[in-house]
Protein backbone atom coordinates (compact mmCIF):
# COMPACT_ATOMS: atom_id res chain seq x y z
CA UNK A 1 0.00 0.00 0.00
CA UNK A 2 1.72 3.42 -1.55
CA UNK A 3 1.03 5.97 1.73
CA UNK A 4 2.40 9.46 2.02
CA UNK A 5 2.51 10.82 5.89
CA UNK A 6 2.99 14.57 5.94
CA UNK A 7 2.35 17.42 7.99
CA UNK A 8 -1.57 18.59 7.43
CA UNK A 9 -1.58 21.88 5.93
CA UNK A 10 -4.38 24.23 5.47
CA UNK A 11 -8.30 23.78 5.81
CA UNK A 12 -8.56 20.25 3.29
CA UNK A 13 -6.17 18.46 4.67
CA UNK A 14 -7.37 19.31 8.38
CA UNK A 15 -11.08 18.51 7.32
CA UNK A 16 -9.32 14.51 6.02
CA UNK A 17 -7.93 14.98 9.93
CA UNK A 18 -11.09 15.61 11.56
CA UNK A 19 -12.76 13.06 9.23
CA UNK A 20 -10.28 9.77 10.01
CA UNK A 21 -11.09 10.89 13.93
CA UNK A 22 -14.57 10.81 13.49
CA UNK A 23 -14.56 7.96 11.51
CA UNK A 24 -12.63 6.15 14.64
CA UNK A 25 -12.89 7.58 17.54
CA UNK A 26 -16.58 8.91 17.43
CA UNK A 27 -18.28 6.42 15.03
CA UNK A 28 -16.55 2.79 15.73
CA UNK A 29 -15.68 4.25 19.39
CA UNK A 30 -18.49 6.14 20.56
CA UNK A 31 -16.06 8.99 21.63
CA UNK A 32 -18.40 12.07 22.32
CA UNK A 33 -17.76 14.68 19.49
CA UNK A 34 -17.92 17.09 21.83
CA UNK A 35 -14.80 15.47 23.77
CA UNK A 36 -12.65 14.37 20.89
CA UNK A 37 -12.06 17.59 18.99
CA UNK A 38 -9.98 20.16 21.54
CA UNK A 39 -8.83 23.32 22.42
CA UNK A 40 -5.56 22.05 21.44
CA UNK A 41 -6.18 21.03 18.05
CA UNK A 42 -5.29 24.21 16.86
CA UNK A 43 -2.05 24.80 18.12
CA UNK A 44 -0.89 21.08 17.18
CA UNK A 45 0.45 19.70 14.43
CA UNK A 46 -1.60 17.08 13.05
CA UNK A 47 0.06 14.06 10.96
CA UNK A 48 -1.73 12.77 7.76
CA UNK A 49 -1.28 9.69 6.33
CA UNK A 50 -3.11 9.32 2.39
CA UNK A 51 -2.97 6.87 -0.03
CA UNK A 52 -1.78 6.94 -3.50
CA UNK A 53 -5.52 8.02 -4.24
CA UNK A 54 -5.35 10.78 -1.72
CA UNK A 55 -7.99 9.37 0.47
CA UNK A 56 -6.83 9.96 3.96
CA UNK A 57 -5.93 6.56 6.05
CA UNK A 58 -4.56 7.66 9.17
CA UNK A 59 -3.77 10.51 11.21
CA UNK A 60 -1.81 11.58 14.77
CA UNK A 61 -1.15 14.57 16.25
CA UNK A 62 2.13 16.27 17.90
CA UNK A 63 1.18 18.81 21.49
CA UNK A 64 4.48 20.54 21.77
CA UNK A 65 5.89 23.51 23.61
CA UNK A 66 3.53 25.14 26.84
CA UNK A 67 0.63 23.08 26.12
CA UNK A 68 2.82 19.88 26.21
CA UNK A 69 4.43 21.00 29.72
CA UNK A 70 1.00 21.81 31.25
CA UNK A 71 -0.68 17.97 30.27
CA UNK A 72 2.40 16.58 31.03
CA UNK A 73 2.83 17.50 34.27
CA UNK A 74 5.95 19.80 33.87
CA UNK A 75 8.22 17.85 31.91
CA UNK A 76 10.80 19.67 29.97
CA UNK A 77 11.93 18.22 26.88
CA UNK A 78 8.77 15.96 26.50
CA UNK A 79 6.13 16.55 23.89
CA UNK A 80 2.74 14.40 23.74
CA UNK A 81 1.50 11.99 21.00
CA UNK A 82 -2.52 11.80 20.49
CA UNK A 83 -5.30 11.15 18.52
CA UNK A 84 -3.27 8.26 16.58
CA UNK A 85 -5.88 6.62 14.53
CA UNK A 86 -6.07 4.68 11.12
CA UNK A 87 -9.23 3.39 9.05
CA UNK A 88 -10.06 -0.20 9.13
CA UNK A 89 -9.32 -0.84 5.66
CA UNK A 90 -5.71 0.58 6.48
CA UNK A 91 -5.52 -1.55 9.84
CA UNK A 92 -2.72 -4.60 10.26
CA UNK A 93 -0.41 -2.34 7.38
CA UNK A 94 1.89 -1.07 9.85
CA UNK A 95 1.01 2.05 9.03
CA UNK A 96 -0.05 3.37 12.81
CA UNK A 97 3.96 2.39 13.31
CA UNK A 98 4.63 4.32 10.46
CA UNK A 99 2.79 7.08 11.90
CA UNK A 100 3.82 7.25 15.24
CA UNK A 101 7.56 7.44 13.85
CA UNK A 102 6.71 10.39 12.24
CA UNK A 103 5.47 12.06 15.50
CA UNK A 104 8.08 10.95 17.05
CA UNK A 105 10.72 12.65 14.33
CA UNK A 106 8.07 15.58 14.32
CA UNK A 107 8.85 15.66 18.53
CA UNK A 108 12.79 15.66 17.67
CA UNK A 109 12.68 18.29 15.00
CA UNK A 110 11.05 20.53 17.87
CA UNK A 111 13.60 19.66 20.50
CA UNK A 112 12.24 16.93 22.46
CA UNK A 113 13.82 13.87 24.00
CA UNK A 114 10.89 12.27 25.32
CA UNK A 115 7.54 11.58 23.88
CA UNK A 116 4.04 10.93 26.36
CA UNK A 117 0.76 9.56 25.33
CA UNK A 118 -2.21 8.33 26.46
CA UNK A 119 -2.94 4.88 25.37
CA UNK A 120 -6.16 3.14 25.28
CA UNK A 121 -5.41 0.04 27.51
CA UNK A 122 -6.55 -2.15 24.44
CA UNK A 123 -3.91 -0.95 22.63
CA UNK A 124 -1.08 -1.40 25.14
CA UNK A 125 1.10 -4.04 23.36
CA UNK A 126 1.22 -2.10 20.50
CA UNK A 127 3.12 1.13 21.91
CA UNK A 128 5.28 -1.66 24.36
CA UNK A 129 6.16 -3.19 20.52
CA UNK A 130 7.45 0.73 19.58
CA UNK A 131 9.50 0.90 23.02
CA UNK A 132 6.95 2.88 24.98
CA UNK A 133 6.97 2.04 28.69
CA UNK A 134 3.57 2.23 31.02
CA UNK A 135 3.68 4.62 33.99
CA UNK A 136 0.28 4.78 36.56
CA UNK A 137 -2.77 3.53 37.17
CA UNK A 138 -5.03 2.62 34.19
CA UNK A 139 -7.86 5.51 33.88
CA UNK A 140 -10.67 6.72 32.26
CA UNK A 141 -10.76 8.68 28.99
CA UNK A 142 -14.28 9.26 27.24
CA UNK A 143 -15.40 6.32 28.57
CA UNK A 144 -12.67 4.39 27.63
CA UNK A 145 -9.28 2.81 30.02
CA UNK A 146 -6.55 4.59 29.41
CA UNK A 147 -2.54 4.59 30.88
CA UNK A 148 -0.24 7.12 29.97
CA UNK A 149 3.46 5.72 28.54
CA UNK A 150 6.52 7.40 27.76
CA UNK A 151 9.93 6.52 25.26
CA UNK A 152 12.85 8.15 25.14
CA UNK A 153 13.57 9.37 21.78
């Protein structure tokens, strides 16, 4: 599968965005759409991942800076990975590793040495698979267990 992963620039590619998170977090995951688009959403830089077709398959997003040292309690040097999701069709690809690599360069490029995110417990393995390490108790998210990991980058 021919995918492209680049930074989403300007209103089209931010409308694919908010359409692969509604697609998985509000229609397969009954994520309120009230919770899953954020105040930080515009400050972030999103990650898009499209096909040879240009349909979007996958998308992440980088928190960096201020907003990255408030939800992560402080930490200098440490940005935050969210909103990873991919389509179904896309699913089992290895494109969600290909995407989270990209966030994690993304992270570098702005200075950091350590990337957080919040993991849906289901999807635990996955991020241990990438070198991310569980910290805390599991907790809820939208209705949904979370933990929070972290990896050195």
């Amino acid at each position: 599968m021919a995918v492209t992963i680049r930074v989403a620039e300007g209103e089209a590619d931010l409308a694919l965005v908010r359409d692969v998170r509604r697609e998985v977090f509000v229609v397969e995951q009954n994520v309120p759409e009230e919770l899953e688009y954020d105040e930080f959403d515009a400050t972030s830089e999103h990650l898009l991942a499209v096909g040879a077709d240009g349909v979007a398959l996958g998308t992440g997003r980088l928190i960096f800076g201020e907003q990255a040292l408030e939800l992560t309690g402080g930490v200098e040097g440490r940005v935050l990975l969210g909103r990873l999701a991919v389509v179904k069709a896309a699913r089992g690809t290895g494109l969600g590793v290909e995407l989270v690599r990209a966030i994690e360069a993304a992270g570098v490029a702005r200075g950091a040495v350590e990337l957080e995110l919040h993991a849906q417990v289901q999807a635990l393995g996955f991020y241990e698979r990438l070198g991310y390490a569980a910290e805390g108790p599991v907790y809820d998210d939208a209705g949904i267990p979370h933990r929070t990991m972290t990896r050195a980058l």
